[in-house]
Protein backbone atom coordinates (compact mmCIF):
# COMPACT_ATOMS: atom_id res chain seq x y z
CA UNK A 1 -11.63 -0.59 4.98
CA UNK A 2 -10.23 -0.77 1.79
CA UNK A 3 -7.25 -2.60 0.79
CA UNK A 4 -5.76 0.52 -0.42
CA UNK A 5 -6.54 2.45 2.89
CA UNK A 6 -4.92 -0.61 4.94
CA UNK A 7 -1.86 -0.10 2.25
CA UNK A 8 -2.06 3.38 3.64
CA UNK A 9 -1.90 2.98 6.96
CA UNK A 10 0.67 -0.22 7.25
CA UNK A 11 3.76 1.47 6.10
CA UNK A 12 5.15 -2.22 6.37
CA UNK A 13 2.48 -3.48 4.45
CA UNK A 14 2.69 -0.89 1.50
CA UNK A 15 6.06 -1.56 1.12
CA UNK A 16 5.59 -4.97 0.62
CA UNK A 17 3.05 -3.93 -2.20
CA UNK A 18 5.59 -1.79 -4.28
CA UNK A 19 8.05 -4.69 -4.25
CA UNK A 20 5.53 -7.00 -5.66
CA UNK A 21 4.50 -4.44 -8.39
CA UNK A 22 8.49 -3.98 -8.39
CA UNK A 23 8.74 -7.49 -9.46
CA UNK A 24 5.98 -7.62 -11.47
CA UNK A 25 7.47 -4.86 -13.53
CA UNK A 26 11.29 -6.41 -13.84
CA UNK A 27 9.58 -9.96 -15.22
CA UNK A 28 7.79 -7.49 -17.65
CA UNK A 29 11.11 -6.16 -18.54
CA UNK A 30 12.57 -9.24 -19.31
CA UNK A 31 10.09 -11.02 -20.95
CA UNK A 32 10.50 -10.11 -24.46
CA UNK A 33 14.47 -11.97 -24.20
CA UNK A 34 12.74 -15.12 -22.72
CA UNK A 35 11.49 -18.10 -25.16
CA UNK A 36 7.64 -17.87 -26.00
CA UNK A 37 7.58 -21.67 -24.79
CA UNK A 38 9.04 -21.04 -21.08
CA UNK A 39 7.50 -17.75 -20.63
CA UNK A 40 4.27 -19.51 -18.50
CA UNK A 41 6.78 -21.55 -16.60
CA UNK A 42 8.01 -18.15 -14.65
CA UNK A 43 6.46 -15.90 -11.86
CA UNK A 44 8.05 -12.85 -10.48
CA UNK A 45 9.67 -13.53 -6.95
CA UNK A 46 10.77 -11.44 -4.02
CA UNK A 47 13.00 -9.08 -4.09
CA UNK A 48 15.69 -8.96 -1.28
CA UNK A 49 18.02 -6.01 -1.68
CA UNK A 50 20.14 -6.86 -5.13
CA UNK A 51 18.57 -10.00 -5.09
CA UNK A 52 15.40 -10.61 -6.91
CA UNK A 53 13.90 -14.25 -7.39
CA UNK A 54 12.43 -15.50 -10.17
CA UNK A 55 10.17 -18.48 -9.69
CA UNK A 56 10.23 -21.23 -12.08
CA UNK A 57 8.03 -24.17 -12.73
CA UNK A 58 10.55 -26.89 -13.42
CA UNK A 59 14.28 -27.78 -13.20
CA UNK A 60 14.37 -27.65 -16.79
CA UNK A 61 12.64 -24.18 -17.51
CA UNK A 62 15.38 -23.20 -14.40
CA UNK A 63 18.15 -25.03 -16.69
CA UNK A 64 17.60 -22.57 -19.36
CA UNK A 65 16.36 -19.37 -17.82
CA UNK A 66 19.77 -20.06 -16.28
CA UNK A 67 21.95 -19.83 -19.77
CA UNK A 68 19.61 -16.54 -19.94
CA UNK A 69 20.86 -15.10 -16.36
CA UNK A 70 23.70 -12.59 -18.28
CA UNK A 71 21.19 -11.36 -20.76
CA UNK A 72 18.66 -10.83 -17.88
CA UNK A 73 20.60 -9.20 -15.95
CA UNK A 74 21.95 -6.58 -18.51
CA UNK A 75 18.33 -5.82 -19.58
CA UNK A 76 17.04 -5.28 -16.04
CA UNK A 77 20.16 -2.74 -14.97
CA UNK A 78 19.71 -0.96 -18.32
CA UNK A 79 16.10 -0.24 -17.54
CA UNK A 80 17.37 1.42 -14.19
CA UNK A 81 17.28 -1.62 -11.65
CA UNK A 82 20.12 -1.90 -9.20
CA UNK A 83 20.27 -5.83 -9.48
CA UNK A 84 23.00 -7.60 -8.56
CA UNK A 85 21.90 -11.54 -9.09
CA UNK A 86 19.03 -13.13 -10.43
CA UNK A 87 17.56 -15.89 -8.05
CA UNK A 88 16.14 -19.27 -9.43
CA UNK A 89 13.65 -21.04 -7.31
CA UNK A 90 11.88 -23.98 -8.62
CA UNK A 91 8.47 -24.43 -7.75
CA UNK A 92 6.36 -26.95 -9.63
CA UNK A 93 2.59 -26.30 -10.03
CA UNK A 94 0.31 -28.63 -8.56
């Protein structure tokens, strides 16, 4: 079985696939407004009803995606997304 048959048949686990293209589209959305330099520090996160989390590699990226949050936000309701707040989790690489 495919994964795309499985996707099929597991409403649950479908779902779960169109909110991680769902994400994958927003931090595509946003992208251009974030600095060249911090761009590889940030991963699209889960989204959780008008919550969507945006992982970051450091305290410091997360320090100035923060200042960014406004900007963000604007950009991704504009394009059509009903967000309400932008979640920062840090999550260093190992």
């Amino acid at each position: 079985m495919s994964l795309e048959q499985a996707l099929q048949q597991a409403p649950t686990l479908a779902r779960l696939a169109e909110l991680a293209r769902d994400s994958t589209r927003r931090l595509a959305a946003i992208e251009p407004l974030i600095p060249p330099a911090l761009r590889p520090a940030l991963q699209a996160g889960p989204i959780d009803g008008g919550t969507w989390c945006l992982l970051v590699g450091s305290n410091a990226a997360a320090a100035k995606v923060r200042q960014l949050l406004p900007t963000l936000l604007a950009q991704l309701r504009s394009n059509g997304w009903e967000v309400e707040t932008i979640r920062l989790k840090v999550q260093p690489r190992r």
